[in-house]
Each structure stands twice: as C-alpha cells, then as structure tokens.
C-alpha atoms as a PDB file:
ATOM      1  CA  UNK A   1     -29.244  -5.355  10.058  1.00  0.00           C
ATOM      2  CA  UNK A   2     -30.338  -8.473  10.692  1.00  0.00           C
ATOM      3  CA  UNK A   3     -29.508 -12.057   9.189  1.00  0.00           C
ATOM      4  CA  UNK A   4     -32.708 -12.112   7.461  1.00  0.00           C
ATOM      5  CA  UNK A   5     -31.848  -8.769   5.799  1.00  0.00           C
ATOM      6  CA  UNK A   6     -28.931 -10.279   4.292  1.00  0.00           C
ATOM      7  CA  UNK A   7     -28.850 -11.371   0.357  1.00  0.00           C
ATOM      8  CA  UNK A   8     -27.938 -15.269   1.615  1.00  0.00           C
ATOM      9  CA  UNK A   9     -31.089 -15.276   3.531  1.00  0.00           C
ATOM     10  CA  UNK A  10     -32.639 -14.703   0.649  1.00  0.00           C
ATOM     11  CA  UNK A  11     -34.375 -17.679  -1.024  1.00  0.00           C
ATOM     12  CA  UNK A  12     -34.623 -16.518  -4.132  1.00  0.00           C
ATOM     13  CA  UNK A  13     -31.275 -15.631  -4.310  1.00  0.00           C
ATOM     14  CA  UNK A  14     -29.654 -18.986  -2.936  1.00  0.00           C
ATOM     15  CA  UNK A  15     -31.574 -21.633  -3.425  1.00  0.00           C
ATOM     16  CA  UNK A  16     -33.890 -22.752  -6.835  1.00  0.00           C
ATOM     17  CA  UNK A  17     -35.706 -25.728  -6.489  1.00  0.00           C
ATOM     18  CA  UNK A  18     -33.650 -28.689  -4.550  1.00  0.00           C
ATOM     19  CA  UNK A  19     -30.221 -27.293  -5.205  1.00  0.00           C
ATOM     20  CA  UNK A  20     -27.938 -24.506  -4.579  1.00  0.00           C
ATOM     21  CA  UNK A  21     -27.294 -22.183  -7.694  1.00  0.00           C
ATOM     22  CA  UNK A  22     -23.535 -21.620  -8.874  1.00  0.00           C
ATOM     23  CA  UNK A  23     -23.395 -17.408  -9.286  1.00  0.00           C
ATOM     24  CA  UNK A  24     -20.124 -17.186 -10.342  1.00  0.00           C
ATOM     25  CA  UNK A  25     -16.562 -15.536  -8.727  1.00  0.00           C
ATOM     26  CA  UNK A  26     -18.512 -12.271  -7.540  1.00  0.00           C
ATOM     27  CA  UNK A  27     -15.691 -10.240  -9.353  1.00  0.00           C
ATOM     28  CA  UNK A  28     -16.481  -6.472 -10.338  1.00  0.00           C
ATOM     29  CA  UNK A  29     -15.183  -5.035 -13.246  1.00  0.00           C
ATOM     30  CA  UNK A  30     -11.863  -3.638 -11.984  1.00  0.00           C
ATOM     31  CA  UNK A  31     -11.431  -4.651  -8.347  1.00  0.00           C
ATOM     32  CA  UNK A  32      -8.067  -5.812  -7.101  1.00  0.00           C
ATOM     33  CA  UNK A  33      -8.751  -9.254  -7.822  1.00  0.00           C
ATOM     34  CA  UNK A  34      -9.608  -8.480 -11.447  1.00  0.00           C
ATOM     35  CA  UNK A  35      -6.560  -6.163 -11.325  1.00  0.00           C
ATOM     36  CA  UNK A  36      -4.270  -8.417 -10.657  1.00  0.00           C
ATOM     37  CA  UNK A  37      -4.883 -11.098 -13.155  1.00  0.00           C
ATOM     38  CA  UNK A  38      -4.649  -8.438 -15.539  1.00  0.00           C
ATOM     39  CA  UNK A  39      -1.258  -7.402 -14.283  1.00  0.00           C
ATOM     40  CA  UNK A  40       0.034 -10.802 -14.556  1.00  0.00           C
ATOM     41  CA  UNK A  41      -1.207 -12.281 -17.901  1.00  0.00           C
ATOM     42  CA  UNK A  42       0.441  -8.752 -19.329  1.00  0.00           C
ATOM     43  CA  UNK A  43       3.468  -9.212 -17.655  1.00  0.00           C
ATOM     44  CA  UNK A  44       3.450 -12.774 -19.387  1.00  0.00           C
ATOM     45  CA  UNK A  45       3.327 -11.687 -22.103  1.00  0.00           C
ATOM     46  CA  UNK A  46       5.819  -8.993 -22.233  1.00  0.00           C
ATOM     47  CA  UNK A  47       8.290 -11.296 -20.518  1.00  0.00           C
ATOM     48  CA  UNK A  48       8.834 -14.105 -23.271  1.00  0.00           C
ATOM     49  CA  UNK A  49      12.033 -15.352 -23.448  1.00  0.00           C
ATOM     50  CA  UNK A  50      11.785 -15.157 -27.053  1.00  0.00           C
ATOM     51  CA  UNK A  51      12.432 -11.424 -27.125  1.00  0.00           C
ATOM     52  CA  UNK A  52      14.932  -9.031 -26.226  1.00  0.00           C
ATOM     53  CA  UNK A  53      12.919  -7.164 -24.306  1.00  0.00           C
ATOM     54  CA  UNK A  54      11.344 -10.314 -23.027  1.00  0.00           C
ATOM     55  CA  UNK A  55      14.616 -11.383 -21.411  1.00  0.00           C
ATOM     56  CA  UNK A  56      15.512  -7.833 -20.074  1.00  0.00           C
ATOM     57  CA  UNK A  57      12.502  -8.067 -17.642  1.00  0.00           C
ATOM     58  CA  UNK A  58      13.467 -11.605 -16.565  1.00  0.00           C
ATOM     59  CA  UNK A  59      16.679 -10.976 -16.456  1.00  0.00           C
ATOM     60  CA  UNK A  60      15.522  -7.654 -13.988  1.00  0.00           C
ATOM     61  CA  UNK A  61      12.978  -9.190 -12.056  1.00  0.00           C
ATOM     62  CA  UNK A  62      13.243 -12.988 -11.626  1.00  0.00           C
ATOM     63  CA  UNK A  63      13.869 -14.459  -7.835  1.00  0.00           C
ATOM     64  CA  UNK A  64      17.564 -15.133  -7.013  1.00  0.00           C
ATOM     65  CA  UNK A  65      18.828 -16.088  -3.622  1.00  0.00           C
ATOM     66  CA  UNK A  66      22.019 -14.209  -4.374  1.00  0.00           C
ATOM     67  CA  UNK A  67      21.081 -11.722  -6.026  1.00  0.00           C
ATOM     68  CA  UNK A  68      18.735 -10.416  -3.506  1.00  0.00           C
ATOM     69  CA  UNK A  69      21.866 -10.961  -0.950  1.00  0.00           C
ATOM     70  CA  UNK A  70      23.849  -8.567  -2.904  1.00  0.00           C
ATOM     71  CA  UNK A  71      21.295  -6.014  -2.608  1.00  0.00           C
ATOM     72  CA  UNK A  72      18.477  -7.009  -5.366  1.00  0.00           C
ATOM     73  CA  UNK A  73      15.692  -6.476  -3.220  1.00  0.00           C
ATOM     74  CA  UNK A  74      13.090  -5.414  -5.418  1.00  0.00           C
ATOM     75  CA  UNK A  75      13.607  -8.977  -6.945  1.00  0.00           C
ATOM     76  CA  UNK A  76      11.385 -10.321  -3.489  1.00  0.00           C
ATOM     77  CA  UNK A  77       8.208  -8.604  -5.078  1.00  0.00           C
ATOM     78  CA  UNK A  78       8.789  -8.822  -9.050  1.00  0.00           C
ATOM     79  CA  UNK A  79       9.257 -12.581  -9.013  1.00  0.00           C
ATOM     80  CA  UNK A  80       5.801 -12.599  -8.136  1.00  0.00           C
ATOM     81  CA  UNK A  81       4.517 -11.467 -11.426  1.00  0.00           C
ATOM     82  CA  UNK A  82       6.493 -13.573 -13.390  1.00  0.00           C
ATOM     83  CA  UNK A  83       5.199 -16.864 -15.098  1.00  0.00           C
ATOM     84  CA  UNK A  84       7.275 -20.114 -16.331  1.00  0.00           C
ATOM     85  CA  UNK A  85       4.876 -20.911 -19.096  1.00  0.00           C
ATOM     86  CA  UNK A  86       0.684 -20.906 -19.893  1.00  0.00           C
ATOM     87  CA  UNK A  87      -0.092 -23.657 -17.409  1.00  0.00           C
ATOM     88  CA  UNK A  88       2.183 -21.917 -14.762  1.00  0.00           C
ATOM     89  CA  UNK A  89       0.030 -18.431 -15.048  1.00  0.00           C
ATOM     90  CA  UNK A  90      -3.316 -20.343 -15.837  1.00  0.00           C
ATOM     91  CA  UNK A  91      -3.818 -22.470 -13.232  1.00  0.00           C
ATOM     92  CA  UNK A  92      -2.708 -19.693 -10.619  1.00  0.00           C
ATOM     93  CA  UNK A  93      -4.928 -16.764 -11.702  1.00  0.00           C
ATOM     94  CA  UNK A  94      -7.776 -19.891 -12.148  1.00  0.00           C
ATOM     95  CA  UNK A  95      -7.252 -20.330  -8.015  1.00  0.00           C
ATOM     96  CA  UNK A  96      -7.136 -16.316  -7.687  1.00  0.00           C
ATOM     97  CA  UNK A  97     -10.406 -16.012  -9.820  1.00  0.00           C
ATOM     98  CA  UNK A  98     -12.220 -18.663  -7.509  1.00  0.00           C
ATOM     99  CA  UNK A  99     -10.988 -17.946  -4.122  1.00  0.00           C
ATOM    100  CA  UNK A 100      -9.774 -14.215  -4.007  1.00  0.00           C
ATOM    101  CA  UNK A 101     -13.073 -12.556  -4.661  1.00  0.00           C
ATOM    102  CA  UNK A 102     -14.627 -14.009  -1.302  1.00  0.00           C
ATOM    103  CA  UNK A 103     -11.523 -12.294   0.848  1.00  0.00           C
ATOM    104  CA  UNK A 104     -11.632  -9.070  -1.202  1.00  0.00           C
ATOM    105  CA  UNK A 105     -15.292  -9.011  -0.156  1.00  0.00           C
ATOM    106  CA  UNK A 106     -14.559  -9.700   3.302  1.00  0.00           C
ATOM    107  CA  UNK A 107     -11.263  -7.620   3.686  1.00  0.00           C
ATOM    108  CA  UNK A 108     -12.155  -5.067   1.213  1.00  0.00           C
ATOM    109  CA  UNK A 109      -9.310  -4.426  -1.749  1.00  0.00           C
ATOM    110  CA  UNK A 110      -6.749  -2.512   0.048  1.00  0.00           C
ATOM    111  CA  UNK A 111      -6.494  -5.176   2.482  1.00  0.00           C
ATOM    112  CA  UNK A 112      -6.588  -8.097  -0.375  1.00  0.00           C
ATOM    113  CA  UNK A 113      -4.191  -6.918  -2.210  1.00  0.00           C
ATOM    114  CA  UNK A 114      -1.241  -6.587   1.218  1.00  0.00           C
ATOM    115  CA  UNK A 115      -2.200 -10.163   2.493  1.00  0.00           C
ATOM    116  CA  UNK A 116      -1.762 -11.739  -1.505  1.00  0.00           C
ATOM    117  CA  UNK A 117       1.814  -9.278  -1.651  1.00  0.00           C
ATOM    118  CA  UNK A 118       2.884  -9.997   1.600  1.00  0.00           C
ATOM    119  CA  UNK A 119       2.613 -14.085   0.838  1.00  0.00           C
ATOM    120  CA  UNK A 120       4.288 -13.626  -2.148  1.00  0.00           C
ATOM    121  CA  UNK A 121       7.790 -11.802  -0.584  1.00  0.00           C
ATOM    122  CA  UNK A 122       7.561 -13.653   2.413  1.00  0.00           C
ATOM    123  CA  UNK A 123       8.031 -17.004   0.495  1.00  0.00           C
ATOM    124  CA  UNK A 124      10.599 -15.526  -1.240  1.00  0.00           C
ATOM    125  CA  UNK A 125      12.834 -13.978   1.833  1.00  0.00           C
ATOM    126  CA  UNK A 126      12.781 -17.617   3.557  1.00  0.00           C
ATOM    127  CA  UNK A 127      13.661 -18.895   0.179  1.00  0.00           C
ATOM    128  CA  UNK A 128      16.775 -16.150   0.288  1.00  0.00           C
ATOM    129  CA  UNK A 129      17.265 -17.463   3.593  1.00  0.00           C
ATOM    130  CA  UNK A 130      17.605 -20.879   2.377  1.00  0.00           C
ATOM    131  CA  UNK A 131      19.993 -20.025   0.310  1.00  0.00           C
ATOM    132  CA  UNK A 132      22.076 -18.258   2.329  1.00  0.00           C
ATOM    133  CA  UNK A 133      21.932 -20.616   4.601  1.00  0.00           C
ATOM    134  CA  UNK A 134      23.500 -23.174   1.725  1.00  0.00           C
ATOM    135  CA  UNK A 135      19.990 -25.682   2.467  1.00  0.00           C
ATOM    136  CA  UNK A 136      19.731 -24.978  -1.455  1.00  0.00           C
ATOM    137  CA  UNK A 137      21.302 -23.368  -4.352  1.00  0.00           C
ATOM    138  CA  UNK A 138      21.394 -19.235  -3.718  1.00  0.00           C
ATOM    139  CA  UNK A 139      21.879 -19.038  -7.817  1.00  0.00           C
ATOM    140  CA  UNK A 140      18.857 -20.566  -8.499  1.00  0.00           C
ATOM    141  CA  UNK A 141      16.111 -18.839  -9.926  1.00  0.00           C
ATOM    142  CA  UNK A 142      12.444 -18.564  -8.820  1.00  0.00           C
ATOM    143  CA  UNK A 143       9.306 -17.022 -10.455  1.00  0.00           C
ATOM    144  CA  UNK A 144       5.663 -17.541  -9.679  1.00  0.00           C
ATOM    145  CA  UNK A 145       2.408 -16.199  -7.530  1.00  0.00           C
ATOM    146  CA  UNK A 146       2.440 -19.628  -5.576  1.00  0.00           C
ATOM    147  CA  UNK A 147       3.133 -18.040  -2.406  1.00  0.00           C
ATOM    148  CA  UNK A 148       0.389 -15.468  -2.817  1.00  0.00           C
ATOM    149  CA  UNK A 149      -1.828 -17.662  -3.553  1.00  0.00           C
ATOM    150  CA  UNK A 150      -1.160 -20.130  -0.765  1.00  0.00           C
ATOM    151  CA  UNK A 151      -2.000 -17.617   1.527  1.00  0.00           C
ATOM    152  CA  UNK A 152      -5.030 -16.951  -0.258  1.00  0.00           C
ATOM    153  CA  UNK A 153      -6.265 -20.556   0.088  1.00  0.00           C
ATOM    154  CA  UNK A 154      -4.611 -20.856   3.166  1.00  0.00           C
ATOM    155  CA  UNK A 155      -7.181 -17.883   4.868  1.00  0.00           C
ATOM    156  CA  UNK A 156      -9.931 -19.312   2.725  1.00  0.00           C
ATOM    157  CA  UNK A 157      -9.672 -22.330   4.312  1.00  0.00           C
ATOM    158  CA  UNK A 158      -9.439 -20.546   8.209  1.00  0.00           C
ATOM    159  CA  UNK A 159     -13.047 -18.810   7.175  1.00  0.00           C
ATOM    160  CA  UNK A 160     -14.750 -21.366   5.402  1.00  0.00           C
ATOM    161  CA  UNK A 161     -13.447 -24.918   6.422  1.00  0.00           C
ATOM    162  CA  UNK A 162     -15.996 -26.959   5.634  1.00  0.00           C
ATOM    163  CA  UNK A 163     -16.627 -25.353   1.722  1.00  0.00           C
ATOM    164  CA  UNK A 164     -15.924 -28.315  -0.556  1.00  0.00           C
ATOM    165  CA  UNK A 165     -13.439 -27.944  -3.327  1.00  0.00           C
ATOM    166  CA  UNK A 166     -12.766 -29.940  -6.854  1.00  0.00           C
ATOM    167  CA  UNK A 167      -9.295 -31.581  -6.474  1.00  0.00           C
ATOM    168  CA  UNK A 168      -8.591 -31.999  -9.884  1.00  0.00           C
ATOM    169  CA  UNK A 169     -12.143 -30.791 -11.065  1.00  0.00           C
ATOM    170  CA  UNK A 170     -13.345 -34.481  -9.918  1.00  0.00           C
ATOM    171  CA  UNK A 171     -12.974 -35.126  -6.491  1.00  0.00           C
ATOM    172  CA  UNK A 172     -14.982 -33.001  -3.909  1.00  0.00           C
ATOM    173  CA  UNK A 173     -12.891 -32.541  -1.079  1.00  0.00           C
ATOM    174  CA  UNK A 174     -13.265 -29.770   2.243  1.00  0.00           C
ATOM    175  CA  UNK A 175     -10.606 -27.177   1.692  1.00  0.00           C
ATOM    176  CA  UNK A 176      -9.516 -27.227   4.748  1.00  0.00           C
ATOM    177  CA  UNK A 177      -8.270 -30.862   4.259  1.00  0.00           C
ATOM    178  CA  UNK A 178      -6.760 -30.018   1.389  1.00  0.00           C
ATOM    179  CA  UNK A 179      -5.043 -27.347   2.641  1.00  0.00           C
ATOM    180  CA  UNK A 180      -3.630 -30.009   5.402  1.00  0.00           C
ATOM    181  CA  UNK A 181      -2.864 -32.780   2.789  1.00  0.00           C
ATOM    182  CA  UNK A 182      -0.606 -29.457   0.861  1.00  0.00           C
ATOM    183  CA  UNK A 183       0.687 -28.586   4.237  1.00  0.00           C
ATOM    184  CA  UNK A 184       1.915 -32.241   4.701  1.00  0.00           C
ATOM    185  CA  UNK A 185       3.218 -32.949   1.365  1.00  0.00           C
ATOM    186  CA  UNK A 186       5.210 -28.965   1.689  1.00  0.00           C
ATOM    187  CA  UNK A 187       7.162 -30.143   5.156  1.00  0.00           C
ATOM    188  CA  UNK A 188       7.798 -33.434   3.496  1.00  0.00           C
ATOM    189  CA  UNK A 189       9.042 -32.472   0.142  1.00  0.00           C
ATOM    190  CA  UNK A 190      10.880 -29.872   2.044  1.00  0.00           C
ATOM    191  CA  UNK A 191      12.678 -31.684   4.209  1.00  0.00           C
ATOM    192  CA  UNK A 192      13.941 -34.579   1.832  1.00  0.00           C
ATOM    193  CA  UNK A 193      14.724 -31.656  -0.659  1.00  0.00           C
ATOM    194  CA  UNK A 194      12.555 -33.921  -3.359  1.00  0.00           C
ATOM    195  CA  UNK A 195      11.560 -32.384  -6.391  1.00  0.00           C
ATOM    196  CA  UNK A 196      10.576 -27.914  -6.242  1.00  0.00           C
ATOM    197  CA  UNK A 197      11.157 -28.022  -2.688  1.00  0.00           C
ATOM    198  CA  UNK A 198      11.858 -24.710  -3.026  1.00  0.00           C
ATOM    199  CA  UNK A 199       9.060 -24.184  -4.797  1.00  0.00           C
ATOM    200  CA  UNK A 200       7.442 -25.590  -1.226  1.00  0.00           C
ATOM    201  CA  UNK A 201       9.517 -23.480   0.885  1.00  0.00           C
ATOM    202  CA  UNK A 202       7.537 -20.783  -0.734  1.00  0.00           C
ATOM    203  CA  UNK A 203       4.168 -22.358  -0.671  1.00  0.00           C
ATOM    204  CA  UNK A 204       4.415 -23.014   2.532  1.00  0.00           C
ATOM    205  CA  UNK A 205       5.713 -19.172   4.030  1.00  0.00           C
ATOM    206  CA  UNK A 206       2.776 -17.847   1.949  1.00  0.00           C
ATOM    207  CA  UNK A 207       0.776 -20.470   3.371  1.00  0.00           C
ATOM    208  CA  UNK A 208       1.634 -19.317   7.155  1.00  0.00           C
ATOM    209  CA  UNK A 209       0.992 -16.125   6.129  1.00  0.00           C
ATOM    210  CA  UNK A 210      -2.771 -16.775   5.248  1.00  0.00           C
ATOM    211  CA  UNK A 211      -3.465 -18.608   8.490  1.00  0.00           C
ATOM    212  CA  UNK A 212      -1.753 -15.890  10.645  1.00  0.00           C
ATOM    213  CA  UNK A 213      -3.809 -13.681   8.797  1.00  0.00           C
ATOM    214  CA  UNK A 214      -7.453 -14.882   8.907  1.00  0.00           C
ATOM    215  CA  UNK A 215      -6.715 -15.558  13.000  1.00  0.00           C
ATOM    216  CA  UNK A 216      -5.675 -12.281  14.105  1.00  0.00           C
ATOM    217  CA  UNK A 217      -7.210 -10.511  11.763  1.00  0.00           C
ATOM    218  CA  UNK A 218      -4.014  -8.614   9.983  1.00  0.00           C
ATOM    219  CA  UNK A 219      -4.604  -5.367  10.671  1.00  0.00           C
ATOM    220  CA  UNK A 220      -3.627  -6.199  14.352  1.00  0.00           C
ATOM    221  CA  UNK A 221      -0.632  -5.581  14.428  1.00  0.00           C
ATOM    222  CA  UNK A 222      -1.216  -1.688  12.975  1.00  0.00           C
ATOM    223  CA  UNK A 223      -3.631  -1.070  16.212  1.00  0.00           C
ATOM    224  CA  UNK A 224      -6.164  -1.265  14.191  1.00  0.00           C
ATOM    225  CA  UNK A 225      -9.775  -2.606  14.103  1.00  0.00           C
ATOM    226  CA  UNK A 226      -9.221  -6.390  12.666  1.00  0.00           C
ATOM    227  CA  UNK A 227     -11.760  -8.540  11.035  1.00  0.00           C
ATOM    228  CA  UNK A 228      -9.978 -12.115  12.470  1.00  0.00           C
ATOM    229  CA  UNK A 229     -11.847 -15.669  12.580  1.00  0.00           C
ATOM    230  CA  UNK A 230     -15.221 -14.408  14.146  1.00  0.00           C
ATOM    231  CA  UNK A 231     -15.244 -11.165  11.920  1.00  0.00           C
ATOM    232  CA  UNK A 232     -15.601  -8.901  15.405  1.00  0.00           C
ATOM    233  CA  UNK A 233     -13.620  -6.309  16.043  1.00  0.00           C
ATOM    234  CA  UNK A 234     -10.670  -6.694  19.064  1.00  0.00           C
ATOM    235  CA  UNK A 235      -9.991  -4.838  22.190  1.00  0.00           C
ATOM    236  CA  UNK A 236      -7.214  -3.098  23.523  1.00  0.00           C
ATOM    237  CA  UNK A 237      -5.748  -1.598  20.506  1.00  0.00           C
ATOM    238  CA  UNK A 238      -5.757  -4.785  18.482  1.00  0.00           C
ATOM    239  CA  UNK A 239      -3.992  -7.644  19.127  1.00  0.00           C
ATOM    240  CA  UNK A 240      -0.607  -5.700  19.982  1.00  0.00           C
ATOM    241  CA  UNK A 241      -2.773  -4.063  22.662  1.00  0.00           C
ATOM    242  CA  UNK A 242      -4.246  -7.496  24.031  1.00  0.00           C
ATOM    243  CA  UNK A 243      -1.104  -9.136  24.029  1.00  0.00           C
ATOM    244  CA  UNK A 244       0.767  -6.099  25.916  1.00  0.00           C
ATOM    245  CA  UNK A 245      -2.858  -6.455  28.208  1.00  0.00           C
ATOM    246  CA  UNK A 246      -6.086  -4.116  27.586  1.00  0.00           C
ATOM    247  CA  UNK A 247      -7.993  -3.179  30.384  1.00  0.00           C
ATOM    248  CA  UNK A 248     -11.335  -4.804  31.532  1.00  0.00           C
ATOM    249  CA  UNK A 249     -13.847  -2.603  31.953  1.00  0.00           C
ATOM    250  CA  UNK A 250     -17.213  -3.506  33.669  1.00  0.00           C
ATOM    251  CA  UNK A 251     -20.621  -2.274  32.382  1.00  0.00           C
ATOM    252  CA  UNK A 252     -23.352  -3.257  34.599  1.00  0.00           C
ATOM    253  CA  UNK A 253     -23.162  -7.114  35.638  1.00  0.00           C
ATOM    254  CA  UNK A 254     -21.457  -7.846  32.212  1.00  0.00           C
ATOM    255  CA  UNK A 255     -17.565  -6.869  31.472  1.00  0.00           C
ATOM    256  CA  UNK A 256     -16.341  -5.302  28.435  1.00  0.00           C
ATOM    257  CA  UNK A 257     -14.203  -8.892  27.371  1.00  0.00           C
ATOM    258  CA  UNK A 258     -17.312 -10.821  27.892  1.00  0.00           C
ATOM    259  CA  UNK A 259     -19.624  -8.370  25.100  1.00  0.00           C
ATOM    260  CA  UNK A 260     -16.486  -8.778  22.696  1.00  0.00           C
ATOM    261  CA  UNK A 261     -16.211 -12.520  23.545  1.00  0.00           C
ATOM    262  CA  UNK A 262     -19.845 -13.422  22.660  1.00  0.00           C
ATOM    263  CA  UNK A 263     -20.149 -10.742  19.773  1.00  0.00           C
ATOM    264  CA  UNK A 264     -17.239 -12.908  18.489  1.00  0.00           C
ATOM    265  CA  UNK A 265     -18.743 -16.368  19.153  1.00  0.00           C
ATOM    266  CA  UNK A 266     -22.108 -14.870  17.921  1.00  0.00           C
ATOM    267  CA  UNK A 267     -20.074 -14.182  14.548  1.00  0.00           C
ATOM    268  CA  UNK A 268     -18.631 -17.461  14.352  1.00  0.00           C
ATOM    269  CA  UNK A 269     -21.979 -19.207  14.630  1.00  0.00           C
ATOM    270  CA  UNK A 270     -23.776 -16.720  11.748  1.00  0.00           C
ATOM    271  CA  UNK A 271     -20.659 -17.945   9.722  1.00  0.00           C
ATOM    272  CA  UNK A 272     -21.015 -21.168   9.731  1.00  0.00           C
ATOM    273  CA  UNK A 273     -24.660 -21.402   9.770  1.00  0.00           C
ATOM    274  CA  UNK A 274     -24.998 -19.343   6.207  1.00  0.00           C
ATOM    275  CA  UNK A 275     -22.295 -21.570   5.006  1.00  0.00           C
ATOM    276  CA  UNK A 276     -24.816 -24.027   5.080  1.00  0.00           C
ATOM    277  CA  UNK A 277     -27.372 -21.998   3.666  1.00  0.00           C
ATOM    278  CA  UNK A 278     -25.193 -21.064   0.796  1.00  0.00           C
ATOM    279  CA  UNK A 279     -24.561 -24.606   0.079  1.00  0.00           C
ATOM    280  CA  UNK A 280     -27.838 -26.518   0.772  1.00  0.00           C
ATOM    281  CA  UNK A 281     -30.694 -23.473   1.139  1.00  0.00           C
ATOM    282  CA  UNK A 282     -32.242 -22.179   3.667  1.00  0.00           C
ATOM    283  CA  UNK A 283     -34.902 -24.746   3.576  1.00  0.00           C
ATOM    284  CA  UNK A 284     -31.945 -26.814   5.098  1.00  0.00           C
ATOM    285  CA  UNK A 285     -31.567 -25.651   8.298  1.00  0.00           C
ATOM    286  CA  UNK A 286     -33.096 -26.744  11.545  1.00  0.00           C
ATOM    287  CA  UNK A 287     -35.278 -24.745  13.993  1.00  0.00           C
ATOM    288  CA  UNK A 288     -32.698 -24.674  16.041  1.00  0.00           C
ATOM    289  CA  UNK A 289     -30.414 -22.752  13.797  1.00  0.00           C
ATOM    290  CA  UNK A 290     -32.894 -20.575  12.836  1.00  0.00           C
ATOM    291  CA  UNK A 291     -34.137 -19.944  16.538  1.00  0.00           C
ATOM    292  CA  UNK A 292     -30.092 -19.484  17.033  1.00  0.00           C
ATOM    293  CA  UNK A 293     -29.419 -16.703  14.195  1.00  0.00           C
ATOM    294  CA  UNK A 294     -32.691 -14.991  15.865  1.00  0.00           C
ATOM    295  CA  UNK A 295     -31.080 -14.729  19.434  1.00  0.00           C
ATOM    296  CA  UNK A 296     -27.707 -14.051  17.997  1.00  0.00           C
ATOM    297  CA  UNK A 297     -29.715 -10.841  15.554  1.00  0.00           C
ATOM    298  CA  UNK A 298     -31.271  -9.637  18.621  1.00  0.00           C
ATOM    299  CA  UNK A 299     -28.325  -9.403  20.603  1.00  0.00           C
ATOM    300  CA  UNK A 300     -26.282  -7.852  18.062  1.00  0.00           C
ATOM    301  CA  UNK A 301     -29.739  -5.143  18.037  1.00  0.00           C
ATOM    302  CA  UNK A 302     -29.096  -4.529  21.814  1.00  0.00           C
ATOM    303  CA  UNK A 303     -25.525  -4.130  21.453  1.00  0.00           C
ATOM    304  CA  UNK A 304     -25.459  -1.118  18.587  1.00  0.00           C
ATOM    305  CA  UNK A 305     -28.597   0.486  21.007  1.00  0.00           C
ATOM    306  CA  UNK A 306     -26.278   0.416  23.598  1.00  0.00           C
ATOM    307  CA  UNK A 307     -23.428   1.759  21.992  1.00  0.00           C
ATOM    308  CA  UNK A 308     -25.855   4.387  20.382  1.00  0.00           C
END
C-alpha cells in the first residue's frame, strides 16, 4: 500500500481549510489504553485510606524498599496502580489518554501494555536498589504510574520528536525537549537528593526504559521481528542476533544489510514527512517531499514483488 493509500494522505481527513483538525486520543472502546485507566481510577477508589478495606490494599500493595527486600515482590508491580490523591491519578491517566493511544497503535496492545508494566517495576527495582544501597530511606513508601508513563513519553518522544506539546496547557514546546529539560531536572534532583528524588529515580528508570524501547524495537531481545525507530523489521534474529553477528547475504549487486538499511531509512523519511502532514496538511509539503514519498512507495512495491 502506498503512502497515498494511507488515511493521513487523505485531505479530507487531515486538513480543513488552513489548519489541521484536532480528532481526538484515537482510543477504542476497550483497548489496553482504555483498560488501564479503568483499572486505575477503580483501584483509587477502592484504596481510600478512609476505609478498612481501603487501607488493607495499601497496606498490601504500596512500594517499600524493604519490604520488597524481605521478599514482597509483588509490591514492584502493585505500586503501580496505586494513587496519592485526585491530582496524583488525574494528571497521569490525562498523559496516558494523550500519548498511549499513538504507541498502542503502533505496537499493537499486547506490546503497549509490557513496555507501560515494564517502566513501572523497573523504576521501582532501582528505587529498591536505592534503598538497599542506604542512598535513601528503604522504609519509605512509593505509589504511582510515573514510571510507566515516563516511558510512555519517553518512546513518544524517540518516534515523534518534533510533535509539539502544551507545557502547562500554555506553552507549546517539542516533546522531545521536554523530555530533555525532565531528563535534566531527574539527574539533578537526583543527585542533590532535593525534594521526590525518589520519585525521579523512578521517572527516570521508566524513562530509560521508553528510549531503549522505541530504538531497538523491544521485541529484540525475544528474536523477534521489532518495530524500532524506522518501523522496519531487523535481521539476524533481532537485535540479539545482530549483535552476536547475522550473516550478509548478497542478492544480485545489492546485499541483504543494504535492502534492510534503506527499507529502514525509507521508513524514517515517511515518518517524518506525515508528521508534517498531520500537523500542517498535505498542502504543506514541497515537491520534493512528495517526489520523495513516491520513490520511497515504489521501492517498498519492488521490494514485497521480490519477496513474493
């Protein structure tokens, strides 16, 4: 299928009149995205400290250092569902709602949902490590999705750099340099143990997570087929198999690493060139871009003939 086959090539879709239309989160009904903030705002609510049975689930599943050092593991995912108070859980499943939908789409949900748990328990194992290190309390307690969702934004960011963001709901600013500014502020905070740093600890794990994620594609390491930065799939068994060193093969005057090298570059410049039609319309882009999603279309053509 071709670019122009696709729904953001579509005028009518993407662009009314001089500007861009808004069309919402793109979430289904019940996918994993949808799921999830379900999950948590229950879990909210069942876990009030104001109840018995409130407490009992607190008491079970909030993130302690020591705890999870005396065997408590379980505590490394629950934490992850638990809220402090409405603002907490609000303004964490409003950043899921905006910039999960667009992985889910890309990953599909299975996928989604281990990159968004794996954040979330790797921010809290280098928070255990902390403590038993004695860099911070190992008594302390920890709740929150902030590590899940850091690696959400985090592999946002990797795909779509240049996509502008509200800081604040005012200031338009390129998530990608808002994901550095975070990044910054995380080491910082972190390493003159100011204010949550270990709240940073764990927004920054979950943020290495997303970026290891979106550049090797996940999957990887499984031997599977991954969908990294360009989207194309990897040789060699994944990027285990690269890095232990796939084969070469030659096919006429062109080897099999070149075809996966330009499939990959041809991805990278389809991406970024219907970022810009998302944002500005298709009316905005060049001939040259248009003359370049052509070439990159027709080679993509001869490739699956090839291939059969």
């Amino acid at each position: 299928m071709g670019w122009q086959d696709r729904d953001y090539a579509n005028e009518q879709t993407y662009y009314s009149g001089r500007r861009p239309m808004y069309r919402g989160s793109g979430m289904g009904t019940w996918d994993v995205v949808t799921r999830i903030i379900v999950a948590n705002i229950a879990i909210h609510f069942l876990s009030r400290p104001n109840t018995e049975f409130g407490l009992k689930i607190l008491g079970f599943g909030l993130m302690q250092a020591s705890s999870v050092l005396h065997g408590e593991i379980w505590r490394l995912f629950t934490a992850t569902y638990l809220h402090a108070n409405f603002s907490h859980i609000f303004f964490n499943m409003l950043m899921l709602y905006f910039f999960g939908p667009v992985l889910e789409r890309r990953w599909g949900g299975k996928q989604f949902f281990v990159v968004y748990t794996i954040g979330g328990i790797a921010g809290n194992i280098v928070l255990t490590l902390a403590g038993a290190a004695q860099l911070m309390d190992p008594t302390t307690f920890g709740l929150g999705a902030s590590g899940s969702l850091w690696a959400i934004m985090a592999a946002v960011a990797m795909y779509f750099p240049n996509a502008e963001v509200l800081v604040y709901f005012l200031f338009p600013v390129r998530i990608r340099t808002m994901v550095i500014v975070y990044l910054v502020w995380f080491v910082y905070n972190i390493m003159t143990q100011g204010s949550n740093y270990g709240g940073d600890i764990c927004h920054l794990a979950g943020l290495i997570v997303g970026v290891w994620w979106a550049r090797t594609g996940g999957w990887a390491w499984a031997g599977g087929s991954p969908r990294g930065l360009g989207g194309a799939s990897k040789p060699g068994g994944g990027w285990l198999g690269q890095l232990l060193g796939g084969s070469s093969k030659k096919t006429g005057n062109t080897t099999f690493r070149g075809r996966v090298q330009q499939r990959k570059e041809d991805a990278e410049l389809v991406n970024r060139i219907l970022e810009k039609v998302y944002a500005k319309g298709i009316n905005s882009l060049s001939d040259a871009e248009r003359k370049a999603l052509k070439e990159a279309t027709d080679r993509a053509k001869s490739e699956e003939a090839r291939t059969g």
